[in-house]
Protein backbone atom coordinates (compact mmCIF):
# COMPACT_ATOMS: atom_id res chain seq x y z
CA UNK A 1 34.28 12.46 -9.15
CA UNK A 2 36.89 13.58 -6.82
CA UNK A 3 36.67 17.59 -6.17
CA UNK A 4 39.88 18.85 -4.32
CA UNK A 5 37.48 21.65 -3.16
CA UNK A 6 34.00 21.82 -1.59
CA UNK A 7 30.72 22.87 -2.69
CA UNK A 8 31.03 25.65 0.16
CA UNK A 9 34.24 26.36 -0.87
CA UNK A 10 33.53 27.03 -4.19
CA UNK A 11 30.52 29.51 -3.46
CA UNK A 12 27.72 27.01 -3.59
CA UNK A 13 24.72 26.88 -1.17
CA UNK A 14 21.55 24.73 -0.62
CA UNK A 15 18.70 27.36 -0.68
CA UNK A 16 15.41 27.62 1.14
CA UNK A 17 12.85 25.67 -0.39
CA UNK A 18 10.78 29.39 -0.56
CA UNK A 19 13.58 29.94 -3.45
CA UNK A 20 12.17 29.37 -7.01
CA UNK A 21 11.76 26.42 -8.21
CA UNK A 22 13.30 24.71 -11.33
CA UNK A 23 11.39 21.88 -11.01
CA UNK A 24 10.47 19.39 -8.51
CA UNK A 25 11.57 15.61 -8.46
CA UNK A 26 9.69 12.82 -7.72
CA UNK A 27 10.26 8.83 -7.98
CA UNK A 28 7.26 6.87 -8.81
CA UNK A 29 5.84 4.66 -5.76
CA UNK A 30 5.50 1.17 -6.63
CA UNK A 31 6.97 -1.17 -3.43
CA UNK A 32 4.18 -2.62 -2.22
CA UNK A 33 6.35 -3.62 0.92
CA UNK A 34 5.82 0.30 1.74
CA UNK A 35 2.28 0.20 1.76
CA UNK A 36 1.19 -3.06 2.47
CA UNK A 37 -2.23 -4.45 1.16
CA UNK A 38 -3.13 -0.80 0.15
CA UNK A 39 -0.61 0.71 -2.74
CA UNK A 40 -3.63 0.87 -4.92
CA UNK A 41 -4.46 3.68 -2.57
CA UNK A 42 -2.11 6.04 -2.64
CA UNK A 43 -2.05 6.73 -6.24
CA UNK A 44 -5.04 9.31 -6.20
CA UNK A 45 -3.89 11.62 -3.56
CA UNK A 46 -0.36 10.99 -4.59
CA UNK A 47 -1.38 12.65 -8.48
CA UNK A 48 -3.52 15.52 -6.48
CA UNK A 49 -0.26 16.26 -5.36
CA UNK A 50 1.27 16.25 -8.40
CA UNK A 51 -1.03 18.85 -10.04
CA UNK A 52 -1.18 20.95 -7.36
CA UNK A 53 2.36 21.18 -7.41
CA UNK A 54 3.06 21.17 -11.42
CA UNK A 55 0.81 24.15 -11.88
CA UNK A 56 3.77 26.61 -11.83
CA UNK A 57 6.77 24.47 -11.75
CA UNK A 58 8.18 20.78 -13.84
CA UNK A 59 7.63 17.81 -12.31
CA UNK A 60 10.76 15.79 -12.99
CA UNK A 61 9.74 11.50 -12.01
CA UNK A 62 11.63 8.57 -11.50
CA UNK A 63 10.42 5.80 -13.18
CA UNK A 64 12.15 2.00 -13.57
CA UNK A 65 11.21 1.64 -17.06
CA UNK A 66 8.21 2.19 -20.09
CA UNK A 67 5.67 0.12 -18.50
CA UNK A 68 5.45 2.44 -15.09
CA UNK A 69 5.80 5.46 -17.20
CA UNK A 70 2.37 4.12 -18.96
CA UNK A 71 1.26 3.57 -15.47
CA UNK A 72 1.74 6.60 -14.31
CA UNK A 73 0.86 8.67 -16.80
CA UNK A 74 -2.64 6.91 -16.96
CA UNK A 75 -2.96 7.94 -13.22
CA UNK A 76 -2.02 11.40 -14.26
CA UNK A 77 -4.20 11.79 -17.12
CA UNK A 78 -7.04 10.36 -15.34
CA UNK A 79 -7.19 13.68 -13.08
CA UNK A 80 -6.79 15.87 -15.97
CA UNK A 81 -2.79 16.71 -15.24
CA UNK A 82 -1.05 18.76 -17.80
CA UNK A 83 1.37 15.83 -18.86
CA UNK A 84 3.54 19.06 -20.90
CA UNK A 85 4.18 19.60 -17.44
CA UNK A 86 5.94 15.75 -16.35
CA UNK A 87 9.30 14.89 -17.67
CA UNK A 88 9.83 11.26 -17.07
CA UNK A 89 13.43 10.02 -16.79
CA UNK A 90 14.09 6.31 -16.72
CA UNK A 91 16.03 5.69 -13.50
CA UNK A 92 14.95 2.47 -11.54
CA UNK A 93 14.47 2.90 -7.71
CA UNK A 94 13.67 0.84 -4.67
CA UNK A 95 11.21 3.10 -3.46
CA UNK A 96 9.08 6.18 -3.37
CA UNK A 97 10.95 8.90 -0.70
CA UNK A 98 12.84 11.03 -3.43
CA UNK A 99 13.80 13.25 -0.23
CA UNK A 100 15.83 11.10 1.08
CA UNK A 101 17.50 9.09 -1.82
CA UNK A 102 17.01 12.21 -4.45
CA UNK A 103 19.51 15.16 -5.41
CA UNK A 104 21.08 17.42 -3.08
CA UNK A 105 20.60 20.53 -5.23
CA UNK A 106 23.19 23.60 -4.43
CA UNK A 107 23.58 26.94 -6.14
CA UNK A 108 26.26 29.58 -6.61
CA UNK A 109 24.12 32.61 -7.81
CA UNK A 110 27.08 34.67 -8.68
CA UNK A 111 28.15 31.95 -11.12
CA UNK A 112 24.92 30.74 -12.29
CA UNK A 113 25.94 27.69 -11.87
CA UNK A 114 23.85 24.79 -9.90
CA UNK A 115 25.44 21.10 -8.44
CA UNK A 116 24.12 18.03 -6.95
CA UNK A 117 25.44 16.70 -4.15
CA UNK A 118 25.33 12.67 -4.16
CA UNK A 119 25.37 11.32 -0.43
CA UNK A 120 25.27 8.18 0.79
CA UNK A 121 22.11 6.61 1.73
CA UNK A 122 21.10 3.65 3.66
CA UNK A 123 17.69 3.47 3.92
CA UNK A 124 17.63 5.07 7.21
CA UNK A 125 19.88 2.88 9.11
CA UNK A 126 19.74 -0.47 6.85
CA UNK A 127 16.02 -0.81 7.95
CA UNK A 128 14.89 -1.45 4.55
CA UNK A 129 17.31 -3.33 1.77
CA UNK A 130 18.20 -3.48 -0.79
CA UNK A 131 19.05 0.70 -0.92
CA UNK A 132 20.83 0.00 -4.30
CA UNK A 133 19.08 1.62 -6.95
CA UNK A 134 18.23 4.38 -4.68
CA UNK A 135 21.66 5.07 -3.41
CA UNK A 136 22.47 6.31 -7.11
CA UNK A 137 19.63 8.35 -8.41
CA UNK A 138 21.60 11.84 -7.38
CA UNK A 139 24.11 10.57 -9.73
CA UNK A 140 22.63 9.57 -12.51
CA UNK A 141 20.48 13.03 -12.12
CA UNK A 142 23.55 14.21 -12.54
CA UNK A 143 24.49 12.47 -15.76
CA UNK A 144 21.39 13.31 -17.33
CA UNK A 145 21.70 17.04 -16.01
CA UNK A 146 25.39 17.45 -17.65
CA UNK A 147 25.91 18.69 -13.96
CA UNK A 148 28.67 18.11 -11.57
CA UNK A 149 28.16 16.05 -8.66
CA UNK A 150 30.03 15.49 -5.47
CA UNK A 151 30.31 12.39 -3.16
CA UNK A 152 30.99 13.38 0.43
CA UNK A 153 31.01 9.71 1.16
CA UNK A 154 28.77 9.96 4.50
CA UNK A 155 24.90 8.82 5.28
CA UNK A 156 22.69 12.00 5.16
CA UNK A 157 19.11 12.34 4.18
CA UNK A 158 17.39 14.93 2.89
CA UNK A 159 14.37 14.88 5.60
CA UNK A 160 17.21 15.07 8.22
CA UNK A 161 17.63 18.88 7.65
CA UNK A 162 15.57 21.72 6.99
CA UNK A 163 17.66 25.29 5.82
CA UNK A 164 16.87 28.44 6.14
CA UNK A 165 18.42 29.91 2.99
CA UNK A 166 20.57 32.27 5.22
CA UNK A 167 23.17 30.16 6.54
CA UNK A 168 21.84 28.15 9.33
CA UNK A 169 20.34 24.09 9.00
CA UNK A 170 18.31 22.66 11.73
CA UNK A 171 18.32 18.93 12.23
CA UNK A 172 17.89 16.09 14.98
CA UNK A 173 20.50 14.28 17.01
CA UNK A 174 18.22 11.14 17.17
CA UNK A 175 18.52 10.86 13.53
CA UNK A 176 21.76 12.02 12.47
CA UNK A 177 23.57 11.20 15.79
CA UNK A 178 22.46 7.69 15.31
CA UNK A 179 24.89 4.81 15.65
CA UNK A 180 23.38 3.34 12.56
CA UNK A 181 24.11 6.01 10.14
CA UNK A 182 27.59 7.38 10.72
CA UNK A 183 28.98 4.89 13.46
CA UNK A 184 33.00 6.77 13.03
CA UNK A 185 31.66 10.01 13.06
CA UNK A 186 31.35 12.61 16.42
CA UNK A 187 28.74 15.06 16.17
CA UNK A 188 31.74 17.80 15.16
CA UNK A 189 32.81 15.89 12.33
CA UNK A 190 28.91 15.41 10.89
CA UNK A 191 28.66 19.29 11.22
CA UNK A 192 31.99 19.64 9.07
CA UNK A 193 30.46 17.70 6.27
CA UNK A 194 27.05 19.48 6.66
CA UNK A 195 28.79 22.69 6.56
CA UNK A 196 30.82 22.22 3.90
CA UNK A 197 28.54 20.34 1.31
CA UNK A 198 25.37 22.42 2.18
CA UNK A 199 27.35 25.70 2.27
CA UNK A 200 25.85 26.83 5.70
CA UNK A 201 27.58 28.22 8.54
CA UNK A 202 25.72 27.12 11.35
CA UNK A 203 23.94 23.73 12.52
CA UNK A 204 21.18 23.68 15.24
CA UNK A 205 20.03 20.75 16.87
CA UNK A 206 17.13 19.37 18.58
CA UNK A 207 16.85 15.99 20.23
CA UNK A 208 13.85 14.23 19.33
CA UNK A 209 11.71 12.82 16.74
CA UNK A 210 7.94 11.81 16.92
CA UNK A 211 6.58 8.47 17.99
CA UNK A 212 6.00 6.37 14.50
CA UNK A 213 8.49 7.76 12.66
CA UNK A 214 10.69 4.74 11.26
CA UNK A 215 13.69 7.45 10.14
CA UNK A 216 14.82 7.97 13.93
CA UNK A 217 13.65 11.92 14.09
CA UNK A 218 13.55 13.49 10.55
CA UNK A 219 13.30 17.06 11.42
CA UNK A 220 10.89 17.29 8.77
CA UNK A 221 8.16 16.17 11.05
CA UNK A 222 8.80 18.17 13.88
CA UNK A 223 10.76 21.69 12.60
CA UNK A 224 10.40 23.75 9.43
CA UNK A 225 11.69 26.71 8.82
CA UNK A 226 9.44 29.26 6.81
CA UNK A 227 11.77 32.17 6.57
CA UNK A 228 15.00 33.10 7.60
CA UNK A 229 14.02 33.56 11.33
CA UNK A 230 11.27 31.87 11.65
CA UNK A 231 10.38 27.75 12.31
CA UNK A 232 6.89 26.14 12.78
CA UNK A 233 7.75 23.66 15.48
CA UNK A 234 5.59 20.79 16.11
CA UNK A 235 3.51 20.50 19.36
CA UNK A 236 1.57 17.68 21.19
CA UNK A 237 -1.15 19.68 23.24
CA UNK A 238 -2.08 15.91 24.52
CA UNK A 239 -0.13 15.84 27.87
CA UNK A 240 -1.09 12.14 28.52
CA UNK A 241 0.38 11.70 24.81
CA UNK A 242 3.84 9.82 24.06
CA UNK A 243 4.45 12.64 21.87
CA UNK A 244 4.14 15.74 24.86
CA UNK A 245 7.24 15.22 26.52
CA UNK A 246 9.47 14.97 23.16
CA UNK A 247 8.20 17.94 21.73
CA UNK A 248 8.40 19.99 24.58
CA UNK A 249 11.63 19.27 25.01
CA UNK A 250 12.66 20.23 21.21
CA UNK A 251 10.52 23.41 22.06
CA UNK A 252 12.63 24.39 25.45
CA UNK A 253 15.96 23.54 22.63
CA UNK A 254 14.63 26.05 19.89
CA UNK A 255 13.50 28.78 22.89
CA UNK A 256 17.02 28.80 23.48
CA UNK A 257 18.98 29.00 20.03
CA UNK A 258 20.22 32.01 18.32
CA UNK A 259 20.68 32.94 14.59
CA UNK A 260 23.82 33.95 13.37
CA UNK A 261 23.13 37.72 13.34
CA UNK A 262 22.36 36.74 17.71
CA UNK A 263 18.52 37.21 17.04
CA UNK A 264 16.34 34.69 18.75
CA UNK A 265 14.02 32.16 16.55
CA UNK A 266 10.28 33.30 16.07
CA UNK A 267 8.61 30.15 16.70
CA UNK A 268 4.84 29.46 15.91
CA UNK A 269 3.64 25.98 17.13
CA UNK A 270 1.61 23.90 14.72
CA UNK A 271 -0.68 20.68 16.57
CA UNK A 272 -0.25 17.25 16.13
CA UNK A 273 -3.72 15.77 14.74
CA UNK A 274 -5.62 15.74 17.39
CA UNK A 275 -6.63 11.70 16.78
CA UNK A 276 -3.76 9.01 16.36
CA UNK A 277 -3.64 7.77 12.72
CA UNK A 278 -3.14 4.16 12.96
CA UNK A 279 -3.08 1.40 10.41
CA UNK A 280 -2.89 -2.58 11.56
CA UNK A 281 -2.99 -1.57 15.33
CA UNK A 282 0.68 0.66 14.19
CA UNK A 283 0.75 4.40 15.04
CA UNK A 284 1.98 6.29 12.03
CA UNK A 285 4.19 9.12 11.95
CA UNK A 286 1.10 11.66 11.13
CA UNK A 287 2.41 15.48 11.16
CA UNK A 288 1.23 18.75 9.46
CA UNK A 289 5.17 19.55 9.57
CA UNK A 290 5.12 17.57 6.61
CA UNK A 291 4.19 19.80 3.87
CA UNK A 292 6.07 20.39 0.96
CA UNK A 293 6.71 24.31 -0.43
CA UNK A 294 5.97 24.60 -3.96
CA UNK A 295 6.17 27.70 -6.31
CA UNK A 296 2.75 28.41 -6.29
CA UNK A 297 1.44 25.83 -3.70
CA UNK A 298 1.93 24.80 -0.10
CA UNK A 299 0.97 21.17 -0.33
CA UNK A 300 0.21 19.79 3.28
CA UNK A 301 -0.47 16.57 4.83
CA UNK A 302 -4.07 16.48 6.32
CA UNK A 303 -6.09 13.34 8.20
CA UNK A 304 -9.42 13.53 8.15
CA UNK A 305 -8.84 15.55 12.04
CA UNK A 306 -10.42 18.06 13.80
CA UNK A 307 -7.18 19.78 14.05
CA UNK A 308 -6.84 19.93 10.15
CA UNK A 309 -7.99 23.28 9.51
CA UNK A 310 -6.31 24.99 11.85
CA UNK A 311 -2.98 23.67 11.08
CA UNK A 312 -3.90 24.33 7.54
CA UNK A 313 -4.74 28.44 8.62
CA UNK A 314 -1.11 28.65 10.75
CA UNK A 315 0.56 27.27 7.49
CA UNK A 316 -1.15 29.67 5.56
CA UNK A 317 -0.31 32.85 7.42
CA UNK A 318 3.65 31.93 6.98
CA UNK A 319 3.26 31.81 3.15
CA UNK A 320 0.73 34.64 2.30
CA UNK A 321 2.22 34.67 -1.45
CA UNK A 322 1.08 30.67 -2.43
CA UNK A 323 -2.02 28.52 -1.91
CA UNK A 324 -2.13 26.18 1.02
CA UNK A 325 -4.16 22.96 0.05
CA UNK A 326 -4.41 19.70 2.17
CA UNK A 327 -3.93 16.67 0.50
CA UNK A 328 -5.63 13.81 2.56
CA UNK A 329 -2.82 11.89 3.54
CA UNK A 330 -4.45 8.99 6.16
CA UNK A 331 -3.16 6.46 3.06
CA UNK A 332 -0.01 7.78 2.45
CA UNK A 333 1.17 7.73 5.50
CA UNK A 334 0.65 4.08 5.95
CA UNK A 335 4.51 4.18 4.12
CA UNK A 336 5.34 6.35 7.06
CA UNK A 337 6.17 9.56 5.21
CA UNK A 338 4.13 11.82 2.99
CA UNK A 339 4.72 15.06 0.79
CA UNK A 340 7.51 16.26 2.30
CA UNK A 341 9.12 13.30 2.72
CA UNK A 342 8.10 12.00 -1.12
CA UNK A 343 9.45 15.12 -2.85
CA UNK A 344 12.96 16.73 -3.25
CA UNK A 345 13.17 20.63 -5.24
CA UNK A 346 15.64 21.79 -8.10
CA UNK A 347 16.18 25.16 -7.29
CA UNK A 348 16.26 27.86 -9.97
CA UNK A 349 19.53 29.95 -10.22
């Protein structure tokens, strides 16, 4: 669909993921390539998530056809889920990270009316083809939604950016600045299309990403925002660690931005596990940033650490209103991503 206008233009917005929730959107994982010799593993934290999550909101998942919505829903009914809860829609993808290859939900709350936003989507530089099936899901959402959708016709993904509801998106240069996403595009043009089909006004940027992380620096492992002027940023409090230098740098970066409205950030740091999670002699991308914000829930990544707890408690006191739970995540993360990065909200109007 060509719009002559843009999503900003027209009054629309990507909100917080604190706003309500319609419902959150899922695609089933079933690529054994991105969890190899040990799929069979991530189902039962995988549906803990689930009804954590779908206690006070829809869960809305992507399935290729009749024979993984069996699957799945024998998974789910196994652990007692409300299946009332599960809408499955029959849309075949290539793999599991609905964040990235999912909807880009905006809102105009003056209208009442709600878009998607279809980008393009590579898996994360052409790492991991075919991208196909994925590269359409927003759209057919769409179809199935009876809602408009727009095609700004760059790579974005949605763990590259993290909002904070008021105007401003944080992301990383090593992701979005990468030659293998947007090779034609300076950094001022990628803010132009992040301003105008996110509806913010202002982009932030850190450098780096964390050691592991196959997407070249999501920010959703290292920077969340949990209100308007406040981010957990990730630290390493290793010094001899690969991971100290990078994230001191991104924490010097944030010390030194300013909100719109001139205020500076409130920034609470949240550890690293204390112990490297590795799998087949490979570090994995293992961060507490990584939780997902849920209606009722806070569902975060945990590892079996001695630092589990207390990232758990410094989550907590940022969302006083909803539950935080850990979800053991040492299997998931063999795919190199976990809740955050597996999930993508629908935002009520």
């Amino acid at each position: 669909m060509n719009h002559q206008q843009t999503p900003k233009q027209l009054g629309y917005f990507f909100p917080a993921e604190w706003h309500p929730h319609t419902a959150t959107w899922l695609s089933w994982p079933h690529k054994e390539a991105s969890w190899p010799g040990k799929i069979h593993t991530v189902y039962h934290p995988y549906v803990q998530f689930i009804k954590a999550v779908s206690e006070d909101e829809t869960i809305c998942i992507n399935v290729a056809n009749a024979a993984m919505e069996l699957f799945a829903k024998e998974h789910l009914s196994d652990q007692q889920v409300d299946l009332t809860k599960i809408k499955f829609f029959h849309h075949p993808t290539n793999d599991a990270w609905c964040r990235d290859h999912g909807p880009a939900f905006l809102i105009n709350p003056v209208e009442k009316k709600k878009v998607i936003v279809d980008w393009n989507y590579n898996a994360w530089g052409n790492k991991y083809p075919p991208f196909d099936l994925d590269d359409v899901i927003p759209t057919l959402i769409g179809e199935k939604l009876n809602l408009p959708v727009y095609h700004p016709g760059i790579v974005m993904e949605g763990g590259s950016v993290d909002f904070n509801g008021n105007g401003t998106l944080i992301t990383s240069t090593a992701c979005l600045l990468n030659p293998n996403r947007n090779p034609t595009l300076n950094q001022k043009q990628i803010e132009e299309y992040l301003i105008n089909y996110y509806g913010v006004e202002q982009i932030l940027w850190v450098d780096e990403g964390i050691i592991g992380d196959d997407t070249d620096g999501h920010i959703d492992d290292t920077v969340r925002f949990v209100n308007e002027d406040t981010v957990i940023a990730t630290v390493e409090e290793n010094k001899n660690d690969e991971n100290y230098p990078l994230l001191q740098h991104n924490l010097k970066q944030l010390q030194q931005m300013r909100l719109l409205n001139g205020k500076q950030l409130n920034i609470l740091e949240l550890p690293m596990p204390a112990q490297h999670v590795i799998w087949e002699d490979q570090r994995l991308p293992a961060s507490y940033a990584n939780f997902y914000i849920a209606n009722a829930v806070v569902a975060v990544p945990v590892f079996n650490d001695s630092n589990d707890d207390r990232a758990l408690s410094i989550i907590q006191q940022c969302f006083p209103d909803r539950k935080v739970i850990g979800i053991n995540s040492t299997d998931v993360i063999w795919g190199l991503g976990s809740w955050h990065c597996l999930s993508q909200q629908e935002p009520a109007i």
